[in-house]
PDB file of N, CA and C in Angstrom:
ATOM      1  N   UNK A   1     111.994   7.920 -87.744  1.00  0.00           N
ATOM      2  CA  UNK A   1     112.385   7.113 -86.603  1.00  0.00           C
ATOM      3  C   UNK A   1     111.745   5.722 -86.731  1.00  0.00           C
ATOM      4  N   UNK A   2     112.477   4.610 -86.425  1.00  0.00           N
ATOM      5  CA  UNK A   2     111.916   3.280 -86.433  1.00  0.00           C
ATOM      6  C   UNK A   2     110.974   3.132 -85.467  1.00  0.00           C
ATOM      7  N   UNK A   3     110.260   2.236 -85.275  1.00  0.00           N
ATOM      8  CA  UNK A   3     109.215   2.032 -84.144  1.00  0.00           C
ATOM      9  C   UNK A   3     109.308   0.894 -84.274  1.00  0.00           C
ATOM     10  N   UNK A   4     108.675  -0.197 -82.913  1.00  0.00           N
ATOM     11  CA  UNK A   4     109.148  -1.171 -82.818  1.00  0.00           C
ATOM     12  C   UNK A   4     108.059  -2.323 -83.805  1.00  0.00           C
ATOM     13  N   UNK A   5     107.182  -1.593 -84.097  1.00  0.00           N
ATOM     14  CA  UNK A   5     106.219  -2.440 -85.102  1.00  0.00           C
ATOM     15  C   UNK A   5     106.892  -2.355 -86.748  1.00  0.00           C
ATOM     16  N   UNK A   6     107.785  -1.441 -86.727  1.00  0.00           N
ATOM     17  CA  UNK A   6     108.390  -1.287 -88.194  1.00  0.00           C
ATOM     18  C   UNK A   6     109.612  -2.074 -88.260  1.00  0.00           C
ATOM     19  N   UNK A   7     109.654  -2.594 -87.082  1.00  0.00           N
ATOM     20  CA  UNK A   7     111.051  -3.798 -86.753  1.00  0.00           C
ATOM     21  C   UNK A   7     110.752  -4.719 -87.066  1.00  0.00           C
ATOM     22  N   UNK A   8     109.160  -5.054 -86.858  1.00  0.00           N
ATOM     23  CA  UNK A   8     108.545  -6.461 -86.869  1.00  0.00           C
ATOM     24  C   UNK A   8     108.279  -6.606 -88.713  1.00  0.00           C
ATOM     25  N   UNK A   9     107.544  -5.556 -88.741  1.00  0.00           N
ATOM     26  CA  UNK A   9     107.538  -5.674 -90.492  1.00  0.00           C
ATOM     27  C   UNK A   9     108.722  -5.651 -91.168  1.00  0.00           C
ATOM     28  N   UNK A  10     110.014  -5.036 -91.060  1.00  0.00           N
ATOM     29  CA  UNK A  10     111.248  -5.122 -91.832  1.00  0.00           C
ATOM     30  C   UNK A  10     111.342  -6.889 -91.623  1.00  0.00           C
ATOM     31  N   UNK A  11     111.188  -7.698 -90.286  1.00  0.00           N
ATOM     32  CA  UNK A  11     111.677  -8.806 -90.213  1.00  0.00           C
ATOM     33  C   UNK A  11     110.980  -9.732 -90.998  1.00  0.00           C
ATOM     34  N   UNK A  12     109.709  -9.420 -90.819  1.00  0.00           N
ATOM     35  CA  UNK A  12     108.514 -10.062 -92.213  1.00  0.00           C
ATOM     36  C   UNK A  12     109.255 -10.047 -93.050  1.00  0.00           C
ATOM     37  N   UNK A  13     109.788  -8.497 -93.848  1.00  0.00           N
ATOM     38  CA  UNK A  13     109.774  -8.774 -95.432  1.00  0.00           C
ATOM     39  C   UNK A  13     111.337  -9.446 -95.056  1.00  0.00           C
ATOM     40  N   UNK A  14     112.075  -9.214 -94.624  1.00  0.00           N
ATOM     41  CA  UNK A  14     112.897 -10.250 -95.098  1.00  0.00           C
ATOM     42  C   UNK A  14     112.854 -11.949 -94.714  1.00  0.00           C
ATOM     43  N   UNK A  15     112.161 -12.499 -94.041  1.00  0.00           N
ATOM     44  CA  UNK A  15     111.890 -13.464 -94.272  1.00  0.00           C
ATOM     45  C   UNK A  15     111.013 -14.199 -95.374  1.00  0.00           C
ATOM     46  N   UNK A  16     110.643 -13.370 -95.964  1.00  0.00           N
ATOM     47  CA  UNK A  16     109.050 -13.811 -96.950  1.00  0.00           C
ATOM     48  C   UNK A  16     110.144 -13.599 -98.165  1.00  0.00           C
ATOM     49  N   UNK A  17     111.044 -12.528 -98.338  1.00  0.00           N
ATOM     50  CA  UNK A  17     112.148 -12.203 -99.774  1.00  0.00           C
ATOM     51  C   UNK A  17     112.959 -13.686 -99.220  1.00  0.00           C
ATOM     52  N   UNK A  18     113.574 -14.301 -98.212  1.00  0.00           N
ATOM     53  CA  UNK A  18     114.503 -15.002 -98.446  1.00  0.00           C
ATOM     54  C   UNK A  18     113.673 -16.738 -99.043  1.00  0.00           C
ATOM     55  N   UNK A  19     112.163 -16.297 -98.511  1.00  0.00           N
ATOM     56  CA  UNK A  19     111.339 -17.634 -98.858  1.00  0.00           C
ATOM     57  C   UNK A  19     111.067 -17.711-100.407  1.00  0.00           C
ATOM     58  N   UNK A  20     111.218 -16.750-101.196  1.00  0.00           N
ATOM     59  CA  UNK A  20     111.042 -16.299-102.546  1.00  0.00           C
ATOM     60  C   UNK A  20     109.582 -16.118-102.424  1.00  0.00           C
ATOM     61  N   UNK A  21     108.757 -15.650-101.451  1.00  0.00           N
ATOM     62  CA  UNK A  21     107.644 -15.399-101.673  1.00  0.00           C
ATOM     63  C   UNK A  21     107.188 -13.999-102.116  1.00  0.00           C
ATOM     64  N   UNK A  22     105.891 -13.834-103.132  1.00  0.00           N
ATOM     65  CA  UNK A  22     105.985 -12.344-103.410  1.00  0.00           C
ATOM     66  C   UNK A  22     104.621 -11.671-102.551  1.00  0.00           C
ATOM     67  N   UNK A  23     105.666 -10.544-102.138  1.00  0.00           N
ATOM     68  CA  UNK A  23     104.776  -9.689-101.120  1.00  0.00           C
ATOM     69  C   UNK A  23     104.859  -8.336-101.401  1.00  0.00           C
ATOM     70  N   UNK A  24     104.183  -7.389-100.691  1.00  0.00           N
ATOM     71  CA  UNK A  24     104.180  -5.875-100.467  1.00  0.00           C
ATOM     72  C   UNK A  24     103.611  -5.579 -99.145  1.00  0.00           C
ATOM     73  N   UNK A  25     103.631  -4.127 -99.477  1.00  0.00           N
ATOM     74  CA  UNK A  25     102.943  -3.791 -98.082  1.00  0.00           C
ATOM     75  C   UNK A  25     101.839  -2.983 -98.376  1.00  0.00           C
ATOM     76  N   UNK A  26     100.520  -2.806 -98.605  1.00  0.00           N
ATOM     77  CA  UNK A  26      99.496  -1.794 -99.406  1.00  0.00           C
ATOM     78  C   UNK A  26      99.667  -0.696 -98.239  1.00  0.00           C
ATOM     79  N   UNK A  27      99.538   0.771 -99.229  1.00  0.00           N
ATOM     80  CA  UNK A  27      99.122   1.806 -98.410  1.00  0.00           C
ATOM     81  C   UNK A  27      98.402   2.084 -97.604  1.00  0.00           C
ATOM     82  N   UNK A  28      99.380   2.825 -96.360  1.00  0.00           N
ATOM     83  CA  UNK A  28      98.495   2.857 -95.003  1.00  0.00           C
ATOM     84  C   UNK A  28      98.142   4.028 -95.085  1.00  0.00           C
ATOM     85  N   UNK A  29      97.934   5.033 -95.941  1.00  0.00           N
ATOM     86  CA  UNK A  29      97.697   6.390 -96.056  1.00  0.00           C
ATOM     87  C   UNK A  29      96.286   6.971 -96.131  1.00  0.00           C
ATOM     88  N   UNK A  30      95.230   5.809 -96.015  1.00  0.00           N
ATOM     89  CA  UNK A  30      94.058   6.396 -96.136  1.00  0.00           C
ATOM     90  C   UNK A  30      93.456   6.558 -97.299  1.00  0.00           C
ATOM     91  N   UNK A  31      93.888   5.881 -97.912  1.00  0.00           N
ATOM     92  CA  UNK A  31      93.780   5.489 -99.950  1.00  0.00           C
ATOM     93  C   UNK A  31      93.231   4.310 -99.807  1.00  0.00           C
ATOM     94  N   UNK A  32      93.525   3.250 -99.221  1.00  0.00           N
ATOM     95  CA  UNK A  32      92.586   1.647 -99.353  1.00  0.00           C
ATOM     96  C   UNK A  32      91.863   1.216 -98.440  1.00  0.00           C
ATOM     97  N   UNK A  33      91.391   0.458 -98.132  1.00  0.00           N
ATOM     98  CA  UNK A  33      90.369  -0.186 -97.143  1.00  0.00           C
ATOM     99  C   UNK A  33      90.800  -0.328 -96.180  1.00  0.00           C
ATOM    100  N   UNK A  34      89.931   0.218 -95.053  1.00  0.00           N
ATOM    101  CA  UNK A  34      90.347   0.092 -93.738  1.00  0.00           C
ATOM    102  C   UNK A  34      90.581  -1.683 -93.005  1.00  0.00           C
ATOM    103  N   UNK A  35      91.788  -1.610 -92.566  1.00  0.00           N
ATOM    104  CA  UNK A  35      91.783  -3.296 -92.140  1.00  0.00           C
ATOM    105  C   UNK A  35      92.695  -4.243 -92.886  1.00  0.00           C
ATOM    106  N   UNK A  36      92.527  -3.382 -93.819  1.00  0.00           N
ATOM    107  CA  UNK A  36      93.757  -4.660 -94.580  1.00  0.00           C
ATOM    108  C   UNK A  36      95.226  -4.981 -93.790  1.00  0.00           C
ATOM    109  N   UNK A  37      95.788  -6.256 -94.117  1.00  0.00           N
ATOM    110  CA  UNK A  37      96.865  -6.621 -93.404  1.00  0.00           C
ATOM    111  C   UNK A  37      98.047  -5.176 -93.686  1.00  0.00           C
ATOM    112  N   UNK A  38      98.878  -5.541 -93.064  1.00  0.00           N
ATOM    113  CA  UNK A  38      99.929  -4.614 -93.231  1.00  0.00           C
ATOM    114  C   UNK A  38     101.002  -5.330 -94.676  1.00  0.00           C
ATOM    115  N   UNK A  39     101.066  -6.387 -94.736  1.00  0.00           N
ATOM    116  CA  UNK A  39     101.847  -7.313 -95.704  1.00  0.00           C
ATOM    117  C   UNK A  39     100.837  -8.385 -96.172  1.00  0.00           C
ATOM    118  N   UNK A  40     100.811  -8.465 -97.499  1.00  0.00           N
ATOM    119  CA  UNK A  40      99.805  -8.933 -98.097  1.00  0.00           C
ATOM    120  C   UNK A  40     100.536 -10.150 -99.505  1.00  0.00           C
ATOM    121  N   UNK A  41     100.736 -11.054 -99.674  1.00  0.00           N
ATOM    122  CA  UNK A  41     101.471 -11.841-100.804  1.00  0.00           C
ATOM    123  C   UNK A  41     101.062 -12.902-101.321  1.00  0.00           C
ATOM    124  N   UNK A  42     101.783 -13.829-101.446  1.00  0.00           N
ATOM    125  CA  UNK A  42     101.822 -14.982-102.419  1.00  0.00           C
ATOM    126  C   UNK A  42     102.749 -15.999-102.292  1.00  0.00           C
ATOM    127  N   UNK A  43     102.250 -17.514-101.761  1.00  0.00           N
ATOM    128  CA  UNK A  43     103.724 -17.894-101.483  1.00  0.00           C
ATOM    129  C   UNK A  43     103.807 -18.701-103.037  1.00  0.00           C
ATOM    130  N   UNK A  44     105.052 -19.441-102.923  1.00  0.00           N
ATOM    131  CA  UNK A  44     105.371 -20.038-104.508  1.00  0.00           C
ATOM    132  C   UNK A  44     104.304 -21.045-104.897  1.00  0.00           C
ATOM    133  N   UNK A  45     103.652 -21.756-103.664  1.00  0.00           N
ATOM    134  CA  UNK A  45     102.477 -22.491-104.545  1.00  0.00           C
ATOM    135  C   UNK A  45     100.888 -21.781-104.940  1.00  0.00           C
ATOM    136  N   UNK A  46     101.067 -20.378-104.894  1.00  0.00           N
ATOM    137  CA  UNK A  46     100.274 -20.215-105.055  1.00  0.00           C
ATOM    138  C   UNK A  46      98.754 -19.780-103.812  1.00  0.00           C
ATOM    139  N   UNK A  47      99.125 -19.635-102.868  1.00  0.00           N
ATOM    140  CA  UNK A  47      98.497 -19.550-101.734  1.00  0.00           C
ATOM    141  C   UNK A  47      98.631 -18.205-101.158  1.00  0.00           C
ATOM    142  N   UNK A  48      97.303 -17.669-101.191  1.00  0.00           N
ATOM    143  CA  UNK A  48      97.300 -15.770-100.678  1.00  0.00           C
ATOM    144  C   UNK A  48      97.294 -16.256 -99.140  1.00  0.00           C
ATOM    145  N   UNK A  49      98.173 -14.824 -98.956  1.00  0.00           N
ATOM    146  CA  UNK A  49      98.567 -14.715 -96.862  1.00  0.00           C
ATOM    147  C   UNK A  49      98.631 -13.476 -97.133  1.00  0.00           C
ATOM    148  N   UNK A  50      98.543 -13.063 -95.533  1.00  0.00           N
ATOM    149  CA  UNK A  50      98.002 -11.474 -95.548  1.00  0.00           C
ATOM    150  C   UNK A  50      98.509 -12.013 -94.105  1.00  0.00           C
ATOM    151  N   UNK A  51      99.602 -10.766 -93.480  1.00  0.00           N
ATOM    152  CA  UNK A  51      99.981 -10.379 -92.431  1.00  0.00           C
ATOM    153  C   UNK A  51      99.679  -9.345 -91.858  1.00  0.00           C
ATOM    154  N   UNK A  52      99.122  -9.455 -90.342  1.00  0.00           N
ATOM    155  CA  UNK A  52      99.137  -7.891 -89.486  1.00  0.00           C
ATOM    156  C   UNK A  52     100.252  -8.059 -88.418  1.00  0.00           C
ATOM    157  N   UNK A  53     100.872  -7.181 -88.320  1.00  0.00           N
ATOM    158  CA  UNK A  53     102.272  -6.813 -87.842  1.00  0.00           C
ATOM    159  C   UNK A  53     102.414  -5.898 -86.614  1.00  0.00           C
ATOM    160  N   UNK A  54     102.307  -6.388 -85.080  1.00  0.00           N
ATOM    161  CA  UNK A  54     102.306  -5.812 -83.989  1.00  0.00           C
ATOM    162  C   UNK A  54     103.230  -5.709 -83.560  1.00  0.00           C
ATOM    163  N   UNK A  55     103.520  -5.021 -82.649  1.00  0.00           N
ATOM    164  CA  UNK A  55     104.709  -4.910 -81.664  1.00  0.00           C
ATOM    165  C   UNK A  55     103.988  -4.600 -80.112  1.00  0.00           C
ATOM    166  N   UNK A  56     104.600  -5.299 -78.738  1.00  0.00           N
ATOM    167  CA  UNK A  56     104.854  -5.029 -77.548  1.00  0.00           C
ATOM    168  C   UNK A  56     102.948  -5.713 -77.329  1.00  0.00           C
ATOM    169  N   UNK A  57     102.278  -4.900 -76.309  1.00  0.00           N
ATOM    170  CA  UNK A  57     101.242  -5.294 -76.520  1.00  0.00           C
ATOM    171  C   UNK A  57      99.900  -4.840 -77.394  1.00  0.00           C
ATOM    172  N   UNK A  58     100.117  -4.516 -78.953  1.00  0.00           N
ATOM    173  CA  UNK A  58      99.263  -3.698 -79.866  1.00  0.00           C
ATOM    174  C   UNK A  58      98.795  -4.926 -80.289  1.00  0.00           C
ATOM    175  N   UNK A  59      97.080  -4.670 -80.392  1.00  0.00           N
ATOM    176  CA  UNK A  59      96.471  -5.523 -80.152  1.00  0.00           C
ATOM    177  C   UNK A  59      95.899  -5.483 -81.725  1.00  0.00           C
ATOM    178  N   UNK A  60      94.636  -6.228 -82.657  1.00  0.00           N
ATOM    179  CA  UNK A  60      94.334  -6.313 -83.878  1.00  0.00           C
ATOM    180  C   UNK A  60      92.745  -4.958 -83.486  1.00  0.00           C
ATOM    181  N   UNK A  61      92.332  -4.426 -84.666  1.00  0.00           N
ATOM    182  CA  UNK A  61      91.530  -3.498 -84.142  1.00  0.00           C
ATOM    183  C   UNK A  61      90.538  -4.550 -84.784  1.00  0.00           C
ATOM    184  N   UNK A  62      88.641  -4.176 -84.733  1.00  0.00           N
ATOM    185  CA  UNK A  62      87.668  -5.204 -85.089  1.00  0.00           C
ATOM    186  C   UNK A  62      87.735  -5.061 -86.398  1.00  0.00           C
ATOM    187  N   UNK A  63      88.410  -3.916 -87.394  1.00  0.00           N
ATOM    188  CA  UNK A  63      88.114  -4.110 -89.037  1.00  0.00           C
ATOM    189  C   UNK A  63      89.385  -4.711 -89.189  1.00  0.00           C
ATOM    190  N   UNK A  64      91.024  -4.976 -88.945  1.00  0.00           N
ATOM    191  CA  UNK A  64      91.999  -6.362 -88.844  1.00  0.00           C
ATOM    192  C   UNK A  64      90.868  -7.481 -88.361  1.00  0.00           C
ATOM    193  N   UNK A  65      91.054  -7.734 -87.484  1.00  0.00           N
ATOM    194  CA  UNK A  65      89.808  -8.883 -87.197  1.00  0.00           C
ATOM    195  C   UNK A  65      89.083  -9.705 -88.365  1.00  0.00           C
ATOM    196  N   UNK A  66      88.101  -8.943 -88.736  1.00  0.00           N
ATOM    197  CA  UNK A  66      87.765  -8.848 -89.977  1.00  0.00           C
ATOM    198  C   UNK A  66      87.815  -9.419 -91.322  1.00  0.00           C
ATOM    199  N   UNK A  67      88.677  -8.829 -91.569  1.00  0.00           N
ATOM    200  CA  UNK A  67      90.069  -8.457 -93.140  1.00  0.00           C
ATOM    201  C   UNK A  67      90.439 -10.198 -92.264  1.00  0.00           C
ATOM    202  N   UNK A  68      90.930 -10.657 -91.470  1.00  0.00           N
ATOM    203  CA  UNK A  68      91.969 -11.912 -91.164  1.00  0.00           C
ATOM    204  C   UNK A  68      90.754 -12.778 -91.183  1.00  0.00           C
ATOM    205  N   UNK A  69      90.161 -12.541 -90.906  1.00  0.00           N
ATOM    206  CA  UNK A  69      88.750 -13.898 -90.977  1.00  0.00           C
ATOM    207  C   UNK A  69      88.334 -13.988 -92.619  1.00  0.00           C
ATOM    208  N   UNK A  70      88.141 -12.769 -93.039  1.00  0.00           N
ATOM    209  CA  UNK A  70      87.462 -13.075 -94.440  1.00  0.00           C
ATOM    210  C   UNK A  70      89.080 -13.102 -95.525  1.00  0.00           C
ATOM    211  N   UNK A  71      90.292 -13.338 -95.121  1.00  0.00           N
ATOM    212  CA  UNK A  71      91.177 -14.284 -96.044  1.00  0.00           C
ATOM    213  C   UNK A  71      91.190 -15.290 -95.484  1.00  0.00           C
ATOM    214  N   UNK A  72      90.879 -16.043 -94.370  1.00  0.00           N
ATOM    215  CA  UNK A  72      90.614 -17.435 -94.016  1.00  0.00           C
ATOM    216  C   UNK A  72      89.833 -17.968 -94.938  1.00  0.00           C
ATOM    217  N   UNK A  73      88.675 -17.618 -94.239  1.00  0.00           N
ATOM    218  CA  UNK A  73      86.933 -18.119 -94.896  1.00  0.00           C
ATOM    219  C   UNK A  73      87.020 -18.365 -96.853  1.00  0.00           C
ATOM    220  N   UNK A  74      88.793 -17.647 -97.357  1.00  0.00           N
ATOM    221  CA  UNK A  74      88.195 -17.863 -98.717  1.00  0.00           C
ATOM    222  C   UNK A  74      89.889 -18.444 -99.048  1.00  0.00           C
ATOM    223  N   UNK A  75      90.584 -19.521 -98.095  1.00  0.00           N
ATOM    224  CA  UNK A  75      91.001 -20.009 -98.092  1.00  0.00           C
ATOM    225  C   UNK A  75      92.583 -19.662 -98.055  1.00  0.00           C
ATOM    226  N   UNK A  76      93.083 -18.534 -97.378  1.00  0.00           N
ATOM    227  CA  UNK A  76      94.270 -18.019 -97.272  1.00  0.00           C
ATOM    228  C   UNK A  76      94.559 -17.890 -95.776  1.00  0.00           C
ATOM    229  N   UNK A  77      95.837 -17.584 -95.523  1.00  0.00           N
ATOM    230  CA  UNK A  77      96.433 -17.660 -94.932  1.00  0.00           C
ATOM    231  C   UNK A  77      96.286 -15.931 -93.793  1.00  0.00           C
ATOM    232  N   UNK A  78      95.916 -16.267 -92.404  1.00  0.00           N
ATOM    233  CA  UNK A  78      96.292 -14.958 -91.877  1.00  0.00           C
ATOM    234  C   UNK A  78      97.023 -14.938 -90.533  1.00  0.00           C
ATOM    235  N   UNK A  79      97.807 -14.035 -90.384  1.00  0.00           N
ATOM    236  CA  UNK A  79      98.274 -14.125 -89.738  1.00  0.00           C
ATOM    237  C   UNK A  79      98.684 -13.278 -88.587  1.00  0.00           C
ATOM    238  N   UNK A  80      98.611 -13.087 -87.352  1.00  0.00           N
ATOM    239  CA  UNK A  80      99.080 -11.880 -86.730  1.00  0.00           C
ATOM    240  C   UNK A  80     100.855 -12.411 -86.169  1.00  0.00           C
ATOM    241  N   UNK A  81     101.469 -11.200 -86.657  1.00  0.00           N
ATOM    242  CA  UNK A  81     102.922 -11.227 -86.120  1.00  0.00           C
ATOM    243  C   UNK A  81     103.192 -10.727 -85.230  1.00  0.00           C
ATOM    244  N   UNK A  82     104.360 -10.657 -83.992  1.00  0.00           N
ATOM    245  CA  UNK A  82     104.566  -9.905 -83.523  1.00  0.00           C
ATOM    246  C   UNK A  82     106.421 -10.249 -82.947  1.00  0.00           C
ATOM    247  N   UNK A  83     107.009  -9.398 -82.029  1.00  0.00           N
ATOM    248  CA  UNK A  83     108.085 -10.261 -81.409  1.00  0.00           C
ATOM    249  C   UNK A  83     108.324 -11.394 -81.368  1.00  0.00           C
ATOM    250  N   UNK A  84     107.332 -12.136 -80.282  1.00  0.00           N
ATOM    251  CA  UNK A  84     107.365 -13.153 -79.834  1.00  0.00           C
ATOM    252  C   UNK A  84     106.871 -14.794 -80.499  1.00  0.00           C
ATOM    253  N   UNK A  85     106.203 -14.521 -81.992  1.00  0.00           N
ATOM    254  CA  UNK A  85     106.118 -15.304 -82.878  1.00  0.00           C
ATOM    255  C   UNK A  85     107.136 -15.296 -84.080  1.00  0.00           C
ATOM    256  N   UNK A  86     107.742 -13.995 -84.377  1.00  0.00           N
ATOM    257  CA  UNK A  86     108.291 -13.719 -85.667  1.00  0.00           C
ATOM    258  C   UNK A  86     109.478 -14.781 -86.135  1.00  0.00           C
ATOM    259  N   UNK A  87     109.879 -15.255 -84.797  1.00  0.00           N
ATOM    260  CA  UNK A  87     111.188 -16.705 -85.559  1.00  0.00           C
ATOM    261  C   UNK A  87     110.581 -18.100 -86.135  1.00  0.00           C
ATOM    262  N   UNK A  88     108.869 -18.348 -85.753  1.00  0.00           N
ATOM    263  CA  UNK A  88     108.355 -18.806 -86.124  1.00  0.00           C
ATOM    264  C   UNK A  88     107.321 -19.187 -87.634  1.00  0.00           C
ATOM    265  N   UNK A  89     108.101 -17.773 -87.774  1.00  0.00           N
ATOM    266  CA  UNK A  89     106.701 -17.116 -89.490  1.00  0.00           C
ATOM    267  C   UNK A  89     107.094 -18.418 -90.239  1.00  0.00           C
ATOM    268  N   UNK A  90     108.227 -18.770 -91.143  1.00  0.00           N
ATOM    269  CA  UNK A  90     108.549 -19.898 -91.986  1.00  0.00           C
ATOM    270  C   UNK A  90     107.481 -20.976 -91.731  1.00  0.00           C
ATOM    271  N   UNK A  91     107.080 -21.766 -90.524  1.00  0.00           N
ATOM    272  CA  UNK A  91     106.582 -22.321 -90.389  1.00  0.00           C
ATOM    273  C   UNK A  91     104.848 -22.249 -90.039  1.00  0.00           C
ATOM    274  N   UNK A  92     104.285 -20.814 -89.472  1.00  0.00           N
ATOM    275  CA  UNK A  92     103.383 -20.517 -89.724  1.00  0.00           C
ATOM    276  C   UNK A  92     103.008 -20.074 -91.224  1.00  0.00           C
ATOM    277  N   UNK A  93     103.846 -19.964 -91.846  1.00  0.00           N
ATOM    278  CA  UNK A  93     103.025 -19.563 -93.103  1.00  0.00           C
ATOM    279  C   UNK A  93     102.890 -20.838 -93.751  1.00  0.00           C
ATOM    280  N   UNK A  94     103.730 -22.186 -93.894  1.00  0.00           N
ATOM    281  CA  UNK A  94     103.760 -23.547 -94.425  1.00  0.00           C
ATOM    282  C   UNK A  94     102.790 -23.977 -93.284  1.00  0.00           C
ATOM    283  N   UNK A  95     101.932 -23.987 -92.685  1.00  0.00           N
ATOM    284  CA  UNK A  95     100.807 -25.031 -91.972  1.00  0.00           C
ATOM    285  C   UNK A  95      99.961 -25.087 -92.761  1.00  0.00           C
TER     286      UNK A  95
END
């Protein structure tokens, strides 16, 4: 069944595939580090972004928090998505 946070991430990856940027999504299965973004990439110049991907009012937990401060601090891009930003990503990810 879809959920409305798996709406928000389908809309990610296709905006980031139509930007030619390369992305994934790392396993949420309890195999990698707690906190990591949900969508994690590369845009064409070369610049790491790391997305966390909400829906309605789901909020970032303190290890997201985290994970989005320490790809700042080492010069990337983070970002929280949700509904109400997602027509905006193109241009949040180019600031």
């Amino acid at each position: 069944m879809e959920t409305p946070e798996s709406k928000v991430k389908a809309k990610v990856r296709v905006t980031l595939t139509a930007l030619g940027y390369y992305h994934f999504m790392p396993p949420a299965n309890g195999f990698g580090r707690a906190g990591i973004p949900d969508i994690v990439g590369c845009r064409t110049d070369g610049r790491f972004f790391g997305i966390e991907c909400k829906a309605g009012k789901g909020k970032t937990t303190a290890l997201q928090e985290r994970e989005l401060a320490r790809i700042q601090e080492a010069g990337g891009i983070a970002l929280i998505v949700n509904e109400e930003n997602i027509t905006k990503l193109k241009e949040l990810l180019n600031d």
